[in-house]
PDB file of N, CA and C in Angstrom:
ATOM      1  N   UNK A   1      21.290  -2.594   3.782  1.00  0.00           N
ATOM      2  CA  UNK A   1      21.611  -2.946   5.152  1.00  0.00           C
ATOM      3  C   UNK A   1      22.765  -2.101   5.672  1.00  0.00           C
ATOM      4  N   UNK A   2      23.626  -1.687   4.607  1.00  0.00           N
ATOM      5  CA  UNK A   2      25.036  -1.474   5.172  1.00  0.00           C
ATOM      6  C   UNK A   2      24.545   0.162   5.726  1.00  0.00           C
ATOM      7  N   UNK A   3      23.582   0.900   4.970  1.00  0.00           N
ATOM      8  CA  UNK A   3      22.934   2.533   5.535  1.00  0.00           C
ATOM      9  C   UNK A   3      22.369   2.385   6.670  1.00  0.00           C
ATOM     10  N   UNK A   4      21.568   1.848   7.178  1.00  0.00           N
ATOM     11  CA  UNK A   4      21.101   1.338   8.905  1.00  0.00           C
ATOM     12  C   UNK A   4      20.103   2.113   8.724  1.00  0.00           C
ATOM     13  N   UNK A   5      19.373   2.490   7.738  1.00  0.00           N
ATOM     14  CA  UNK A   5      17.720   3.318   8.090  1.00  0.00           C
ATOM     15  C   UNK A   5      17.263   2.672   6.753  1.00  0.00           C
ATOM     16  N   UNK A   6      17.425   1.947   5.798  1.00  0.00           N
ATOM     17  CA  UNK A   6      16.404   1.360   5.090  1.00  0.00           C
ATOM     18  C   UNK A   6      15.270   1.075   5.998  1.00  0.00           C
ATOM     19  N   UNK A   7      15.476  -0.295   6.750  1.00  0.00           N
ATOM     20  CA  UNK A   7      14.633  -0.920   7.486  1.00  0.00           C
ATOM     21  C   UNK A   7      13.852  -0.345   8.584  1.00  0.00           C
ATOM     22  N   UNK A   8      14.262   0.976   8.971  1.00  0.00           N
ATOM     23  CA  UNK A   8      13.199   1.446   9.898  1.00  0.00           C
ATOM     24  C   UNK A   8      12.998   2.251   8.814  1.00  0.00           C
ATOM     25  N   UNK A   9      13.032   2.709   8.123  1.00  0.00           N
ATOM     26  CA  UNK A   9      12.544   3.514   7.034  1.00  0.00           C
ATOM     27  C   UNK A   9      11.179   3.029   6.332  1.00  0.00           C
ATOM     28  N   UNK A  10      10.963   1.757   5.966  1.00  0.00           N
ATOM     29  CA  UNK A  10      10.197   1.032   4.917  1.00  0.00           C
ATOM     30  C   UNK A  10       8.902   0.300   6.514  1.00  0.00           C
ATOM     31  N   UNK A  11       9.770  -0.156   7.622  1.00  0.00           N
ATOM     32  CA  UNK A  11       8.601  -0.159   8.942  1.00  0.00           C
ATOM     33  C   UNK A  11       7.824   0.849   9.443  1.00  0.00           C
ATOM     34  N   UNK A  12       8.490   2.001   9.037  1.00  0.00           N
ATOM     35  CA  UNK A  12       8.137   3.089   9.731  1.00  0.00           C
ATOM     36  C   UNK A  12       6.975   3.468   8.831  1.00  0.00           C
ATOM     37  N   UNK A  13       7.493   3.271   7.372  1.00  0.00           N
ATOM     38  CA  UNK A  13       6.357   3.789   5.895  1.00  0.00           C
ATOM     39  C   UNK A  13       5.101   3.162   6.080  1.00  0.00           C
ATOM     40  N   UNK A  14       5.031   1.341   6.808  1.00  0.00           N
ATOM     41  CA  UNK A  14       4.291   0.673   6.748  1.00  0.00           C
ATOM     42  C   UNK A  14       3.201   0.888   8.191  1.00  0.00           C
ATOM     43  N   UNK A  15       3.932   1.319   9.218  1.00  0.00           N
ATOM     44  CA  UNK A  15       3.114   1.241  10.392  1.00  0.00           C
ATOM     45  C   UNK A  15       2.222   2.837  10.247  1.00  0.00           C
ATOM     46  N   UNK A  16       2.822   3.541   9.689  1.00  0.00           N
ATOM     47  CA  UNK A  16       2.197   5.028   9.437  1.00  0.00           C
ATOM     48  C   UNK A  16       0.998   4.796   8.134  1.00  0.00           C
ATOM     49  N   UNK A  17       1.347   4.117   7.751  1.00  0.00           N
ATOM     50  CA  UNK A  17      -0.006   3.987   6.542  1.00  0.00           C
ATOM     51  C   UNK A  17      -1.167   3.226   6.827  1.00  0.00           C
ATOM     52  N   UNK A  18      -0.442   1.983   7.938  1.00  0.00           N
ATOM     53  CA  UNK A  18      -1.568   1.289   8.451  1.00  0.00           C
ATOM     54  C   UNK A  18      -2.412   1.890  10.004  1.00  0.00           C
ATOM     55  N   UNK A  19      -1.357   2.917  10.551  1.00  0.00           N
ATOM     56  CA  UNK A  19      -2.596   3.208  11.507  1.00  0.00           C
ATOM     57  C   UNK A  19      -3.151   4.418  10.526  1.00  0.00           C
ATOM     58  N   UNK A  20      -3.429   5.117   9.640  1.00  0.00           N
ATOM     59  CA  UNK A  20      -4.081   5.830   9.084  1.00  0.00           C
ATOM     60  C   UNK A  20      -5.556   5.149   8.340  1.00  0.00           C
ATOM     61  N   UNK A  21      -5.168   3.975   8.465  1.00  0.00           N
ATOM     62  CA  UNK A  21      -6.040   3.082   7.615  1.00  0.00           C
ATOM     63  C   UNK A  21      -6.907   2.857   8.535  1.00  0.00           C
ATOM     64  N   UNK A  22      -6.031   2.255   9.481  1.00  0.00           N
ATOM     65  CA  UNK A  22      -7.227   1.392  10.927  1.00  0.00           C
ATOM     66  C   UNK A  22      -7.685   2.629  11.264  1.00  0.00           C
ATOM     67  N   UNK A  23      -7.514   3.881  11.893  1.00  0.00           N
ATOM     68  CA  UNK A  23      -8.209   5.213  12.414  1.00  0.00           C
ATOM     69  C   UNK A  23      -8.428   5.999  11.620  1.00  0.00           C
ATOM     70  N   UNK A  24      -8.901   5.437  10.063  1.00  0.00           N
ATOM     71  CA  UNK A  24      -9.917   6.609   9.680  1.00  0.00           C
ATOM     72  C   UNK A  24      -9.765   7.941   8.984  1.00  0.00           C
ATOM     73  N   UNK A  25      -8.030   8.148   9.599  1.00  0.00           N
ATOM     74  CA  UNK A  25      -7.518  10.010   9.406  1.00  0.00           C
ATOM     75  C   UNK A  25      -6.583   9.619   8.107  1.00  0.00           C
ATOM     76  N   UNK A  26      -7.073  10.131   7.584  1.00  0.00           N
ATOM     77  CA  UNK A  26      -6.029  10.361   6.338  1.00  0.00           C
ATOM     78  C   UNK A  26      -5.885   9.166   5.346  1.00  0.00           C
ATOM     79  N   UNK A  27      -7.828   8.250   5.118  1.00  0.00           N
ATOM     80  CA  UNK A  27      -6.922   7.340   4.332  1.00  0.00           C
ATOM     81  C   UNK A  27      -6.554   7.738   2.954  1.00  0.00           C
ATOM     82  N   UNK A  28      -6.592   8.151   2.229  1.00  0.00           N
ATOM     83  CA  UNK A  28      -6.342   8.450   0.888  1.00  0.00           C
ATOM     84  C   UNK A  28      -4.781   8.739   1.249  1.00  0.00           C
ATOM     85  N   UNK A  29      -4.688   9.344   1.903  1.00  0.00           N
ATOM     86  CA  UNK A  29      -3.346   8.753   2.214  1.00  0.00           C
ATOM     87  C   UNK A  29      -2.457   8.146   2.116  1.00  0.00           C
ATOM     88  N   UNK A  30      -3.305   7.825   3.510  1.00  0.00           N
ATOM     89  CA  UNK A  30      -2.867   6.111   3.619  1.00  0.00           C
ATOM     90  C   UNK A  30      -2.193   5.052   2.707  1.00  0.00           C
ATOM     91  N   UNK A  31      -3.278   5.354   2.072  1.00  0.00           N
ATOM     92  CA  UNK A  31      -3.224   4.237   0.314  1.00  0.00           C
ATOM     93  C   UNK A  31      -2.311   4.522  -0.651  1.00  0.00           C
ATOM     94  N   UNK A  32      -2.067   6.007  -0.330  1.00  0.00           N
ATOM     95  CA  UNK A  32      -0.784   6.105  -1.479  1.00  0.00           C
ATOM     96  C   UNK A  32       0.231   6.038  -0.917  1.00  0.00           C
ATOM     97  N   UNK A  33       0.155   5.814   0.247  1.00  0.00           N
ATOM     98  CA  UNK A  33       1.904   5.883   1.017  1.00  0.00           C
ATOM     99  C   UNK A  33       1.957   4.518   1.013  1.00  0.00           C
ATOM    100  N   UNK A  34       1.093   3.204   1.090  1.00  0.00           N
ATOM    101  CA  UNK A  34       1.399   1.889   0.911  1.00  0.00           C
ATOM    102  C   UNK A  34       0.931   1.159  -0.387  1.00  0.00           C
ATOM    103  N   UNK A  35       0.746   1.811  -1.366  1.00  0.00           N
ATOM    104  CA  UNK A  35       0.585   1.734  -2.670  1.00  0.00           C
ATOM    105  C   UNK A  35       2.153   0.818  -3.136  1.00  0.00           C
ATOM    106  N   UNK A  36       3.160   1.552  -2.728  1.00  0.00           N
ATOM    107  CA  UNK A  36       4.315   0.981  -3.168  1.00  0.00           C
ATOM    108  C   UNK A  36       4.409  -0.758  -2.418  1.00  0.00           C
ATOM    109  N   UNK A  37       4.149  -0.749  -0.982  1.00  0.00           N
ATOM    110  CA  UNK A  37       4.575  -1.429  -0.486  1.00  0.00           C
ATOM    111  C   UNK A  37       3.307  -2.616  -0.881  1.00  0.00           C
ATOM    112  N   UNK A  38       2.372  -2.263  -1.585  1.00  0.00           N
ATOM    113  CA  UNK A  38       1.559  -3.223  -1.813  1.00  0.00           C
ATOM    114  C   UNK A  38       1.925  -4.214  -3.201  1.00  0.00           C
ATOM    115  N   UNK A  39       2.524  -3.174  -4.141  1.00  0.00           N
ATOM    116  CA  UNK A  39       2.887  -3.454  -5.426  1.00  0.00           C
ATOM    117  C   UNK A  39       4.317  -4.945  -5.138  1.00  0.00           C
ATOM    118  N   UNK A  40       4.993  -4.227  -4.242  1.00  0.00           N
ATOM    119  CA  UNK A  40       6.131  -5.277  -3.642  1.00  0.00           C
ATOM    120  C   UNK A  40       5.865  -6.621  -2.898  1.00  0.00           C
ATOM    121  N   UNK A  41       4.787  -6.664  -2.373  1.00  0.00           N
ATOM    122  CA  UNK A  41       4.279  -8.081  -1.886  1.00  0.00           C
ATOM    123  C   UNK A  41       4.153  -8.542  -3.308  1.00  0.00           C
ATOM    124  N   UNK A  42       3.222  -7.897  -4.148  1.00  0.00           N
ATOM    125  CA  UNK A  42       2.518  -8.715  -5.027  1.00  0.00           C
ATOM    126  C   UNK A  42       3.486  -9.425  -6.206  1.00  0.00           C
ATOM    127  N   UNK A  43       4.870  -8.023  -6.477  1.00  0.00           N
ATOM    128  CA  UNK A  43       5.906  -8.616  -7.410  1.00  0.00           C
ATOM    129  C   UNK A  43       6.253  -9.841  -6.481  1.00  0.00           C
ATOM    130  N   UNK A  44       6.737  -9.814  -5.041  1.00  0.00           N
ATOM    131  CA  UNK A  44       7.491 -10.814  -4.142  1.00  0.00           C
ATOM    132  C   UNK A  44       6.868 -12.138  -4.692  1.00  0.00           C
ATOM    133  N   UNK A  45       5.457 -11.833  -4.641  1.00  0.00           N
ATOM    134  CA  UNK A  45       4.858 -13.386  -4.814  1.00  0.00           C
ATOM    135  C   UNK A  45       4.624 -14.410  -5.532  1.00  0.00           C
ATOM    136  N   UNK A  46       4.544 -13.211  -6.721  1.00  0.00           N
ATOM    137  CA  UNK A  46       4.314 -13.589  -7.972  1.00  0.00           C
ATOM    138  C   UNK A  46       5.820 -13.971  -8.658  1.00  0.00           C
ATOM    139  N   UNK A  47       7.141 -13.546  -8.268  1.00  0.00           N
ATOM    140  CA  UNK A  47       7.840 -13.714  -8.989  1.00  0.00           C
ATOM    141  C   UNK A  47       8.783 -14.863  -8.083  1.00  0.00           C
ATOM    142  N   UNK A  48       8.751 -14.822  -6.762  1.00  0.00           N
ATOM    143  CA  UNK A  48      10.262 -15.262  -5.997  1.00  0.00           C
ATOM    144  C   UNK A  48       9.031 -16.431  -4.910  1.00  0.00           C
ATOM    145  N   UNK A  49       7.935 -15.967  -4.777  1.00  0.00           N
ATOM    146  CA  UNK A  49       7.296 -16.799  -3.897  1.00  0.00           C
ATOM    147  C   UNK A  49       6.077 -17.453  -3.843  1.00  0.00           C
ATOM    148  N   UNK A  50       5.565 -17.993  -5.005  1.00  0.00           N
ATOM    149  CA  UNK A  50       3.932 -18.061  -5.424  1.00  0.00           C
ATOM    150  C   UNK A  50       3.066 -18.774  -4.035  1.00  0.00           C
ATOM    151  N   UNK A  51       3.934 -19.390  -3.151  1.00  0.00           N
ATOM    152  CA  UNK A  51       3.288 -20.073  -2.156  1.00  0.00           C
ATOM    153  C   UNK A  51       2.308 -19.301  -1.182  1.00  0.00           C
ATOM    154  N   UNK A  52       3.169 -17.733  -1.055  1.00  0.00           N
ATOM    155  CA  UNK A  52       1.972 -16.470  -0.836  1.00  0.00           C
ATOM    156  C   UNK A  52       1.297 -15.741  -1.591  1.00  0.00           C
ATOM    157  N   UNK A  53       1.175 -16.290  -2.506  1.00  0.00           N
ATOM    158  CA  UNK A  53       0.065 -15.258  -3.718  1.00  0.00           C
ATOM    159  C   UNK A  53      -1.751 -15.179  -2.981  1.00  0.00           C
ATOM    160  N   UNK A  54      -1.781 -16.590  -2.366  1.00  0.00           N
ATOM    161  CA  UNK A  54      -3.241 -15.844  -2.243  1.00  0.00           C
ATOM    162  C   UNK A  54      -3.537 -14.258  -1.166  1.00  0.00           C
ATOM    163  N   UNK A  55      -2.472 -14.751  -0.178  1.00  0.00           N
ATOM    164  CA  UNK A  55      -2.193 -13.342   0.739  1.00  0.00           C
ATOM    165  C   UNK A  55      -1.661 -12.135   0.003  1.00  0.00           C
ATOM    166  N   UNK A  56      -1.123 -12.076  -0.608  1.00  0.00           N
ATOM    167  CA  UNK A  56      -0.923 -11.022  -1.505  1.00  0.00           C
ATOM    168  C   UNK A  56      -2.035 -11.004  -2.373  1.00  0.00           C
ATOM    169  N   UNK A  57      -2.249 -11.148  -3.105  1.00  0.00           N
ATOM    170  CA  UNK A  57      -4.005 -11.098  -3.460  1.00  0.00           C
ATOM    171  C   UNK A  57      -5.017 -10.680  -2.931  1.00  0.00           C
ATOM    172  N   UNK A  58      -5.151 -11.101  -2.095  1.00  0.00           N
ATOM    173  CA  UNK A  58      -6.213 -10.369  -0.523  1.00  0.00           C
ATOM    174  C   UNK A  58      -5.582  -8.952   0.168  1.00  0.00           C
ATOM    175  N   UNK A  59      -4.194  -8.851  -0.099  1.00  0.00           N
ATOM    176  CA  UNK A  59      -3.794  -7.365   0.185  1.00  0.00           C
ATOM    177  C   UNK A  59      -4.097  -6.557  -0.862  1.00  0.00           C
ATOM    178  N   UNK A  60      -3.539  -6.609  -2.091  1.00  0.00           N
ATOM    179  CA  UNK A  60      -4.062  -6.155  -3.089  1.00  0.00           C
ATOM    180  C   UNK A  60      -5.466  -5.810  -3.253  1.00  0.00           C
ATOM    181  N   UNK A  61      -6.179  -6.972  -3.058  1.00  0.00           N
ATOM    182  CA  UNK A  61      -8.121  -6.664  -3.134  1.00  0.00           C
ATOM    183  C   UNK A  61      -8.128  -5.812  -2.069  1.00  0.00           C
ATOM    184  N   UNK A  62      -7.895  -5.561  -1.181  1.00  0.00           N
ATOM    185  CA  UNK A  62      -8.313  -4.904   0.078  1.00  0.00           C
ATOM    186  C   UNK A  62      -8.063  -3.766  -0.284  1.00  0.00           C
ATOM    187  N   UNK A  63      -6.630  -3.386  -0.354  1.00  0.00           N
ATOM    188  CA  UNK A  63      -6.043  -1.968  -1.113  1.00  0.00           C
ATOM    189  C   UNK A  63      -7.110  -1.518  -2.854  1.00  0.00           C
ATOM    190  N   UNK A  64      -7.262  -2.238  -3.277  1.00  0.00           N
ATOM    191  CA  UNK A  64      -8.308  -2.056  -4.457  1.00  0.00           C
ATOM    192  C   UNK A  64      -9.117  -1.233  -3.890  1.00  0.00           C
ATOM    193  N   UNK A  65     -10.391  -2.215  -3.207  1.00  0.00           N
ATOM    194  CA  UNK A  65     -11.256  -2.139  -2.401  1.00  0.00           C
ATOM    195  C   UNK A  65     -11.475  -0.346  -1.870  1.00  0.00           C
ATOM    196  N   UNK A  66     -10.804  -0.311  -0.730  1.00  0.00           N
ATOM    197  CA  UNK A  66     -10.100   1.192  -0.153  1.00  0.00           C
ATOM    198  C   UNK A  66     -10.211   2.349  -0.681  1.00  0.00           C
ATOM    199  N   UNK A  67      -9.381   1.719  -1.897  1.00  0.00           N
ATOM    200  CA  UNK A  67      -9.330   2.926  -3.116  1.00  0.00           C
ATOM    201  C   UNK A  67     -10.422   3.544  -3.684  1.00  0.00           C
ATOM    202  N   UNK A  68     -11.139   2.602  -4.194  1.00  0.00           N
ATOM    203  CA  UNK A  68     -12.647   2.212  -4.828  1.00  0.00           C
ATOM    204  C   UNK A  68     -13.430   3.157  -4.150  1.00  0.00           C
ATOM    205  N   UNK A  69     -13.571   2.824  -2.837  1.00  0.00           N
ATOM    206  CA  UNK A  69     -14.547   3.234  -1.635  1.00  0.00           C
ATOM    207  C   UNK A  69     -13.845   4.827  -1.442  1.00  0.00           C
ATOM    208  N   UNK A  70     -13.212   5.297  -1.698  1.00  0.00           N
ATOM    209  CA  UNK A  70     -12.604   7.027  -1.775  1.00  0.00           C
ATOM    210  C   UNK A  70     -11.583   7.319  -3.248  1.00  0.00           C
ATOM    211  N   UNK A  71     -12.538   6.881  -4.124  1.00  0.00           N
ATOM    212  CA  UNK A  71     -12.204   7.279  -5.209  1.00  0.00           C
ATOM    213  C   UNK A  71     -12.176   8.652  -5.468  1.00  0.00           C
ATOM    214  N   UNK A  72     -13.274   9.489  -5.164  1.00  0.00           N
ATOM    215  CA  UNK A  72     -13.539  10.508  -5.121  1.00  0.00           C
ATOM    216  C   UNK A  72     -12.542  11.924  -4.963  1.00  0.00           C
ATOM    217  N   UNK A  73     -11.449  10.752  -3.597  1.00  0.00           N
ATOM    218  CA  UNK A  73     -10.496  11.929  -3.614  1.00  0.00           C
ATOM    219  C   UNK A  73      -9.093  11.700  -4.049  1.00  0.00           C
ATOM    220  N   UNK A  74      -9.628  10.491  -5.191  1.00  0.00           N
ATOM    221  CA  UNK A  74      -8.287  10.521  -5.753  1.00  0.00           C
ATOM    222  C   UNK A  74      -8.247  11.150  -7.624  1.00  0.00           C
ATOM    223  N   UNK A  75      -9.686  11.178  -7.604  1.00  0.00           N
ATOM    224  CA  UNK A  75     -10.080  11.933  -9.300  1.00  0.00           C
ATOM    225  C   UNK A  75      -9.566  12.819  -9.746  1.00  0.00           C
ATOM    226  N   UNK A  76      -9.134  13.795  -8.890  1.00  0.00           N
ATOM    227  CA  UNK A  76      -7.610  14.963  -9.294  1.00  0.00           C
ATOM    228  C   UNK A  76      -6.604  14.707  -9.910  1.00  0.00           C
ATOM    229  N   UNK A  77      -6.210  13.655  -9.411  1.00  0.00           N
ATOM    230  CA  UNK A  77      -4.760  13.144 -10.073  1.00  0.00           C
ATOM    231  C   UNK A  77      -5.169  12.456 -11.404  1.00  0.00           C
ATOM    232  N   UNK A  78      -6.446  12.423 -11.614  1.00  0.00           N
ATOM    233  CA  UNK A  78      -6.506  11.498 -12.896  1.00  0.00           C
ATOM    234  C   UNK A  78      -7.296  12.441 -14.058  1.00  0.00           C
ATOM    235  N   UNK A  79      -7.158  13.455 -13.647  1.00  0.00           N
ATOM    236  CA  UNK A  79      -7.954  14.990 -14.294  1.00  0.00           C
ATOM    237  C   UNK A  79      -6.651  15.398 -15.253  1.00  0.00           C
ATOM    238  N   UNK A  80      -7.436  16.075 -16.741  1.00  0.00           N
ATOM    239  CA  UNK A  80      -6.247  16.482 -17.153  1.00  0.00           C
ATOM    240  C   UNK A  80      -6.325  17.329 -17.738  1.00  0.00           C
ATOM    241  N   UNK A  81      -5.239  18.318 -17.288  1.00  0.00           N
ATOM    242  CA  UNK A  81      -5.393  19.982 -17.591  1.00  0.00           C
ATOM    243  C   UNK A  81      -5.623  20.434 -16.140  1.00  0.00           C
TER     244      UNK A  81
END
């Protein structure tokens, strides 16, 4: 809080990954730029807030999902050599 750009920093990470998602351009992207922020709901919920786990769950599946459906252009990174 006390730096004054965390928070538009981490809104800014989130609104840029999600209009890439909703329009199509760049999701592979997309998915790895909110990869982090997906992992952080799911610790949030699971550890400090179980009362949102099923919503975090359904973000998670969705982000799964995404991935799944353009796997294709993420098989590079999982290539070796």
């Amino acid at each position: 809080e006390a730096t004054g750009y965390m928070w538009p920093l981490i809104k800014g990470t989130e609104v840029v990954g999600g209009l890439m998602l909703l329009t199509g351009v760049w999701v592979p992207l997309g998915l790895v730029v909110l990869a982090p922020v997906t992992v952080n709901i799911m610790l949030w919920n699971t550890q400090l807030d179980p009362s949102g786990l099923p919503v975090a769950g359904a973000v998670l599946g969705l982000h799964l999902l995404l991935a799944w459906a353009h796997r294709d252009a993420f098989r590079p990174l999982f290539r070796l050599g």
